[in-house]
N, C-alpha and C. Protein backbone atom coordinates (compact mmCIF):
# COMPACT_ATOMS: atom_id res chain seq x y z
N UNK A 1 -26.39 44.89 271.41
CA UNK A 1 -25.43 44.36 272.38
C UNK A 1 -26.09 43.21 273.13
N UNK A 2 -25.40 41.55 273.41
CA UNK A 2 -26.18 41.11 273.99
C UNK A 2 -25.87 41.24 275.40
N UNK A 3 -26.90 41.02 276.03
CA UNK A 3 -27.04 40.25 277.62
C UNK A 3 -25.54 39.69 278.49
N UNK A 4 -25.51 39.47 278.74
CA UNK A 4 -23.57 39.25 279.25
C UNK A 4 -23.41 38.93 280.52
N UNK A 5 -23.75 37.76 280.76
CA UNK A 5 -23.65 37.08 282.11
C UNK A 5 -22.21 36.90 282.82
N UNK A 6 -21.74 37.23 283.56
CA UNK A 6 -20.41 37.06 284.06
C UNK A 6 -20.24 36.91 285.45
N UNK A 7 -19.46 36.16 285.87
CA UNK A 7 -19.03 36.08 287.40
C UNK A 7 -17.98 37.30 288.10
N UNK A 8 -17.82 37.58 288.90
CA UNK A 8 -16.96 38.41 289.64
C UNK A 8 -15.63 37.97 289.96
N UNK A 9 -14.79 37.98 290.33
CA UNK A 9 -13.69 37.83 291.14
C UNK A 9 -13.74 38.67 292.08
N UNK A 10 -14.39 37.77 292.86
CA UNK A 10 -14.52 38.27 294.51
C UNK A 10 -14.72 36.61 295.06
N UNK A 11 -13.32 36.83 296.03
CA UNK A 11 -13.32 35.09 296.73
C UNK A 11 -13.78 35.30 298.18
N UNK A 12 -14.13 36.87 298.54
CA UNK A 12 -13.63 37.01 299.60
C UNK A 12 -15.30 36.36 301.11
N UNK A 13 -14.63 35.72 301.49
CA UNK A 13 -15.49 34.93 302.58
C UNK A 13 -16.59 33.37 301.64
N UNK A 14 -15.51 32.91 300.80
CA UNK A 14 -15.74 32.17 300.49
C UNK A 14 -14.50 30.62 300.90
N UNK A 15 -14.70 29.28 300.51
CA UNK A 15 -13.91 28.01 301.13
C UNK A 15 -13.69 27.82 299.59
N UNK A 16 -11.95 27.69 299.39
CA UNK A 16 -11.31 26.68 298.36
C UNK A 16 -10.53 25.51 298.92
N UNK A 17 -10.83 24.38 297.77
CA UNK A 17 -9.88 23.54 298.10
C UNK A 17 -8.68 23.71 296.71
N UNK A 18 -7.43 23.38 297.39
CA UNK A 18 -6.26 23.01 296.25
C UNK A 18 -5.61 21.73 296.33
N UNK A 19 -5.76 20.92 295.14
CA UNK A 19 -5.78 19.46 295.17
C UNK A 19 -4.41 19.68 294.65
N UNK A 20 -3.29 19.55 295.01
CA UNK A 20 -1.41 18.74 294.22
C UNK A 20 -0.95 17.89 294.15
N UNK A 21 -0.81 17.41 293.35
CA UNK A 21 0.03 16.16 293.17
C UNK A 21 1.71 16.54 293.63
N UNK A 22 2.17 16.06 294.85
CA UNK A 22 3.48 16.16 294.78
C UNK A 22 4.51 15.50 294.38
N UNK A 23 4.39 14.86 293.15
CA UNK A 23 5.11 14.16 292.55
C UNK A 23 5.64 15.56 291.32
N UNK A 24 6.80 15.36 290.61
CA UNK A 24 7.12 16.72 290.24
C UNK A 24 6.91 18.18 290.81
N UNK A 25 7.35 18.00 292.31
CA UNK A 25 7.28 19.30 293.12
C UNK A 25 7.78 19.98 293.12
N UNK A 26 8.77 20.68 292.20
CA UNK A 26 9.40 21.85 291.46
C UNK A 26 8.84 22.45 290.88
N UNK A 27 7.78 21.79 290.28
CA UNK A 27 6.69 22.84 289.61
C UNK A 27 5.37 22.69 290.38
N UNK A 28 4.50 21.69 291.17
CA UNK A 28 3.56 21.85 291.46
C UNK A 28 3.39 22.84 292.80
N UNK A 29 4.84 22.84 293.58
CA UNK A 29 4.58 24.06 294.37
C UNK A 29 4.94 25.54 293.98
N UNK A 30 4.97 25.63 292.71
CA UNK A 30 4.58 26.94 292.03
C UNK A 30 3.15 27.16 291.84
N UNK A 31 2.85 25.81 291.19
CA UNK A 31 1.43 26.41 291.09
C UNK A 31 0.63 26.64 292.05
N UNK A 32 0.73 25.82 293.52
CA UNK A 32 0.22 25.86 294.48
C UNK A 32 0.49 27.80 294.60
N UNK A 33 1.30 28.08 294.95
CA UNK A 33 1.56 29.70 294.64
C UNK A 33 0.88 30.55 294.61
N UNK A 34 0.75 29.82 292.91
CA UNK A 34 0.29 31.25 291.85
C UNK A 34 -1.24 31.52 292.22
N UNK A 35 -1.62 30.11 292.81
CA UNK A 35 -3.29 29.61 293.18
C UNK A 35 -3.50 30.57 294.36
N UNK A 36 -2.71 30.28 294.94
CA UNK A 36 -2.75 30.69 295.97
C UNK A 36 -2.62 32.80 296.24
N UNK A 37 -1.73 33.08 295.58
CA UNK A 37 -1.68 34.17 295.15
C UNK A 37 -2.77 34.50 294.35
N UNK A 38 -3.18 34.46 293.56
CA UNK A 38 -4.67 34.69 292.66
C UNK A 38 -6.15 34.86 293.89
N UNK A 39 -5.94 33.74 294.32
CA UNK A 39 -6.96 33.76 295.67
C UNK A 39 -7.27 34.98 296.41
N UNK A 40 -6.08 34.76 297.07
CA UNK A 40 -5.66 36.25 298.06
C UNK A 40 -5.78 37.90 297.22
N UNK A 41 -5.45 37.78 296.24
CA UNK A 41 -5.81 38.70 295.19
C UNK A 41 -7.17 39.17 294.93
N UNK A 42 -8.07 38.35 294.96
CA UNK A 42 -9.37 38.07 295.04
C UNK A 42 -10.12 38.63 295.93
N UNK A 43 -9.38 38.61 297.57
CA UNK A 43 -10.48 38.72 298.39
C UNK A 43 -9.99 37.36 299.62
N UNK A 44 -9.82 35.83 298.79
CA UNK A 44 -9.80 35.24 299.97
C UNK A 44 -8.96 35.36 300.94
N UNK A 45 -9.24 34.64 302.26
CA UNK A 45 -8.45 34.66 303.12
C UNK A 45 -7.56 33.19 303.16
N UNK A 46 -6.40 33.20 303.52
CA UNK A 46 -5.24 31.93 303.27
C UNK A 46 -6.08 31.21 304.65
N UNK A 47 -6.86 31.46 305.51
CA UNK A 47 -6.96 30.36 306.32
C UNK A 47 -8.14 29.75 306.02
N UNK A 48 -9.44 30.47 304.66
CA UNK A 48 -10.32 30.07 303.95
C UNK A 48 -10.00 28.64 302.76
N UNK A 49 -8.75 29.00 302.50
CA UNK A 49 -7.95 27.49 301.62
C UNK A 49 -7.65 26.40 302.17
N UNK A 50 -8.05 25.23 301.89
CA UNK A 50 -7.11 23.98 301.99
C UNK A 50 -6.45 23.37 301.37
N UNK A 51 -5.19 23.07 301.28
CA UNK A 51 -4.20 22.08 300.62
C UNK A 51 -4.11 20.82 301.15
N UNK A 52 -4.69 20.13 300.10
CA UNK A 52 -4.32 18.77 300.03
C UNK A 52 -3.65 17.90 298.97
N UNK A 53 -2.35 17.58 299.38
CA UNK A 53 -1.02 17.08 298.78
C UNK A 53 -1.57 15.36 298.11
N UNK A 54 -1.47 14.98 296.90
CA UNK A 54 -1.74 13.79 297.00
C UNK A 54 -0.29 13.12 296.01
N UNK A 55 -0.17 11.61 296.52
CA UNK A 55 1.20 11.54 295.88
C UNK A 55 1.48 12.02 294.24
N UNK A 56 0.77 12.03 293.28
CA UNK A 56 0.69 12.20 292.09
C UNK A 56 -0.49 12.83 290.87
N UNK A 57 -0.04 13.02 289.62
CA UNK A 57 -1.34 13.54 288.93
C UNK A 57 -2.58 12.36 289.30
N UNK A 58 -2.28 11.69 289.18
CA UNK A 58 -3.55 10.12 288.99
C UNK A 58 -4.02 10.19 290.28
N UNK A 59 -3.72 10.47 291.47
CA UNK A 59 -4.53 10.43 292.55
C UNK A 59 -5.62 12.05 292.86
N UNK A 60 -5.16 12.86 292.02
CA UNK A 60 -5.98 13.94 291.98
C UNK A 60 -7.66 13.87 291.85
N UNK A 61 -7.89 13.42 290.90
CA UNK A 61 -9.98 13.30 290.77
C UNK A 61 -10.14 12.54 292.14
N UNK A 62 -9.74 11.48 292.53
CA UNK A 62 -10.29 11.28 293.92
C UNK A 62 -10.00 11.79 295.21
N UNK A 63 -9.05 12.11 294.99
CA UNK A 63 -9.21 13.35 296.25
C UNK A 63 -10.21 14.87 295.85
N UNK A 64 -10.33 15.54 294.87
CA UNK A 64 -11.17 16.18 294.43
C UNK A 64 -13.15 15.81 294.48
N UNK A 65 -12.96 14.35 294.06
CA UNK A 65 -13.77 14.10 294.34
C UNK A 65 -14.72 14.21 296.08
N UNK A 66 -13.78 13.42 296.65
CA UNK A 66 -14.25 13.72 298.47
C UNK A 66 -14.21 15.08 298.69
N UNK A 67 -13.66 15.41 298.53
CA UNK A 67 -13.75 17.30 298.58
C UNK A 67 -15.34 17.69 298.31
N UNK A 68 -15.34 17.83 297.29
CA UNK A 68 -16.35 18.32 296.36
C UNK A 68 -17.89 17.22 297.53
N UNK A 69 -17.70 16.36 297.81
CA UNK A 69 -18.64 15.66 298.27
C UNK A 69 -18.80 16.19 299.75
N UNK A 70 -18.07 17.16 300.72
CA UNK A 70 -18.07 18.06 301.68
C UNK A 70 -18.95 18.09 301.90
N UNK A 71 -19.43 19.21 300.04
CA UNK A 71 -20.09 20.59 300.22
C UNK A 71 -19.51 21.52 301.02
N UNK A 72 -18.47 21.99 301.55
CA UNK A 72 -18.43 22.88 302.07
C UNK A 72 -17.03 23.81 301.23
N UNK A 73 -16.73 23.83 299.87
CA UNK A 73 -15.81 24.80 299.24
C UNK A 73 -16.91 25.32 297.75
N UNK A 74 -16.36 26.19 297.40
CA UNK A 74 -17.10 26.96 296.74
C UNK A 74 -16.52 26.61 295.01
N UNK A 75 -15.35 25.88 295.43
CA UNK A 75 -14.52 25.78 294.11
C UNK A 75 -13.27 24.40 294.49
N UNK A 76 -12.54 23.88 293.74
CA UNK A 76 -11.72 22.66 293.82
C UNK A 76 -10.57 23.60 292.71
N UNK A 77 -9.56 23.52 293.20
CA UNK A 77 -8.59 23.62 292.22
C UNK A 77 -7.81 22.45 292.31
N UNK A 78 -7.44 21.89 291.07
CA UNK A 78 -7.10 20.48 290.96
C UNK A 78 -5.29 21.15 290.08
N UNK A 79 -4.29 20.85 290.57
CA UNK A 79 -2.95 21.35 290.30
C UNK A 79 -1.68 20.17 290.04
N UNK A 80 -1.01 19.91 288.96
CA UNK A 80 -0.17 19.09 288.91
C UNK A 80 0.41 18.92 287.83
N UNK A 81 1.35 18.47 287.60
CA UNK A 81 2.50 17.83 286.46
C UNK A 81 3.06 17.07 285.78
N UNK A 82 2.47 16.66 284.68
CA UNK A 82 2.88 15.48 284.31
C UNK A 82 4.32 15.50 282.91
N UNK A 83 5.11 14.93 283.24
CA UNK A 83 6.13 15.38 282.01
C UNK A 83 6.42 14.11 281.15
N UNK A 84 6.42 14.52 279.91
CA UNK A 84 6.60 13.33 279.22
C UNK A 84 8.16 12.24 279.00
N UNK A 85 8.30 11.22 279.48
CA UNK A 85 9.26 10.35 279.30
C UNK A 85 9.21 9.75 278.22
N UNK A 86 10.24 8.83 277.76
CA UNK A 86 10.20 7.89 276.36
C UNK A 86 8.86 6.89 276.36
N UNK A 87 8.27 6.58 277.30
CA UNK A 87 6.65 6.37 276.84
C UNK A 87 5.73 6.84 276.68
N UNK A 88 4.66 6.01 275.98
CA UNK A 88 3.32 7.08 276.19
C UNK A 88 2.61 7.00 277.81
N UNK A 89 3.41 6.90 279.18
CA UNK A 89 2.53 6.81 279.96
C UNK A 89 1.77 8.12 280.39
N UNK A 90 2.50 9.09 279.93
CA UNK A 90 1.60 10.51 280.42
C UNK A 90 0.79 10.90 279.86
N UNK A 91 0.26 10.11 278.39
CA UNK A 91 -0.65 10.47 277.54
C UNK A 91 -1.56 9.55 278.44
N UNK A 92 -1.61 8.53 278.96
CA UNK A 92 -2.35 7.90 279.49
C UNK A 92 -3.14 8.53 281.16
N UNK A 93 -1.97 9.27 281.57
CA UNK A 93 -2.22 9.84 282.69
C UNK A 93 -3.09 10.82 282.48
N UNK A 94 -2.76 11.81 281.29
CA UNK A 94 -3.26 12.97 281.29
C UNK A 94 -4.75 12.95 280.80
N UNK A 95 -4.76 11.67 279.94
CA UNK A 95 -6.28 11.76 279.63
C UNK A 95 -7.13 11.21 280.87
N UNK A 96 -6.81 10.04 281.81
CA UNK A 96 -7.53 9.60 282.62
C UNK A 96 -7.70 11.18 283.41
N UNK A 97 -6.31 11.95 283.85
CA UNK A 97 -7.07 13.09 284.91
C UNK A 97 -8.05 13.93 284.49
N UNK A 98 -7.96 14.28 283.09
CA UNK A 98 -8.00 15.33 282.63
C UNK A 98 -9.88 15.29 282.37
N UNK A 99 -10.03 13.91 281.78
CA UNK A 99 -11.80 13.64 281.72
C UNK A 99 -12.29 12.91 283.27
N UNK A 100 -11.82 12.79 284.18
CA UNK A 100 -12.49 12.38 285.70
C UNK A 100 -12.16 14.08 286.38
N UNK A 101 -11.50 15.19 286.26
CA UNK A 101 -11.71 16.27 286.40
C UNK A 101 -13.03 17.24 285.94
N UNK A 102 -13.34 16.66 284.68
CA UNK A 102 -13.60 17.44 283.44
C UNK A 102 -15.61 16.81 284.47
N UNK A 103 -15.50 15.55 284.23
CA UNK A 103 -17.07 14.62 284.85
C UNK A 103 -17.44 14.82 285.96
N UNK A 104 -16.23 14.96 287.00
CA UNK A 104 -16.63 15.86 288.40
C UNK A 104 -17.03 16.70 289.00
N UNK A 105 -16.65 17.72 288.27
CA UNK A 105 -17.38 19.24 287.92
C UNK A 105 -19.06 19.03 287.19
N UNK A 106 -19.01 18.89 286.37
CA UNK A 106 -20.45 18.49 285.74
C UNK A 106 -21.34 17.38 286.73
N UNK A 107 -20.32 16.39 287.53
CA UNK A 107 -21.26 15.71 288.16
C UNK A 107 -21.83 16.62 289.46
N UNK A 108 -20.99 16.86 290.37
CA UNK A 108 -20.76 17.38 291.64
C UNK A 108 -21.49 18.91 291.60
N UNK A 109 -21.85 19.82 290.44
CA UNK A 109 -21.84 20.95 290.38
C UNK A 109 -21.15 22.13 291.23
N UNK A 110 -19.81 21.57 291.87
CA UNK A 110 -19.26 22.22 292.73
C UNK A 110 -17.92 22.67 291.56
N UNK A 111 -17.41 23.93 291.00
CA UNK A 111 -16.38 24.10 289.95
C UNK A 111 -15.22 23.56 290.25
N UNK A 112 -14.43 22.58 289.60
CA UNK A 112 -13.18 22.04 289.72
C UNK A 112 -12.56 22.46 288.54
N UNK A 113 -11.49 23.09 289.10
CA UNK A 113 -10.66 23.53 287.83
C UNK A 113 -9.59 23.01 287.47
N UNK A 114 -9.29 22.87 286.35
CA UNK A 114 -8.07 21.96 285.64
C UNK A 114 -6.85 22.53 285.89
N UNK A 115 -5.58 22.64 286.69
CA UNK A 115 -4.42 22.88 286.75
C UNK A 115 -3.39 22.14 286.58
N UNK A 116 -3.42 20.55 285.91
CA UNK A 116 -2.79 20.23 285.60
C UNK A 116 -2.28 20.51 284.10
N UNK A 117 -0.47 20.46 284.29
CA UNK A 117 0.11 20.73 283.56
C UNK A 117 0.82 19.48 282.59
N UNK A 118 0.69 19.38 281.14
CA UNK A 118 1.34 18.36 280.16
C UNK A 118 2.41 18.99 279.53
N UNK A 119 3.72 18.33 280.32
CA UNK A 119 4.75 19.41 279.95
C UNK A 119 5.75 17.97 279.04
N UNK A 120 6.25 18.73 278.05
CA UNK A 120 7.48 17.87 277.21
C UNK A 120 8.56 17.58 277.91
């Protein structure tokens, strides 16, 4: 059997941030929610969270980014929606968020997690 390193789910007396894009806010304040619900589930406390609303998916890594540059949250949840129209602009969107999410985390060593959504 090997060795088996694993984390807990225990949030409790720990700082999150939740990054949304409120652009498609029919769905991003679900996810804000479910985040939020999962949290509290956990252990954290709702006055341990911060929400910060930014107009859209594309403004997400930099607000994540200043976050994460605190130091003071334990985790970044990054949350939002992008739906596809008759162009490719959401393929464009989704890759710019999706790898400045993906480099932030690895840069920052603070965990930012991907919650954006690529919906048809």
């Amino acid at each position: 059997m090997p060795h088996t390193i694993e984390g807990k789910l225990r949030a409790d007396g720990k700082k999150f941030a939740l990054v949304a894009g409120r652009f498609n806010d029919f769905i991003t304040d679900r996810l804000v929610g479910g985040a939020m619900d999962a949290l509290v589930r956990c252990g954290a406390s709702e006055t341990d969270v911060d929400l910060v609303k930014v107009p859209g998916a594309f403004e997400i890594p930099l607000a994540a980014k200043k976050l994460a540059e605190k130091g003071r949250y334990q985790a970044i949840i990054c949350l939002g929606a992008v739906i596809r129209g008759e162009t490719s602009h959401d393929q464009h969107i989704n890759r710019a968020v999706s790898t400045a999410v993906a480099e932030l985390g690895a840069a920052s060593g603070v965990p930012v997690i991907f919650g954006v959504l690529t919906c048809n």
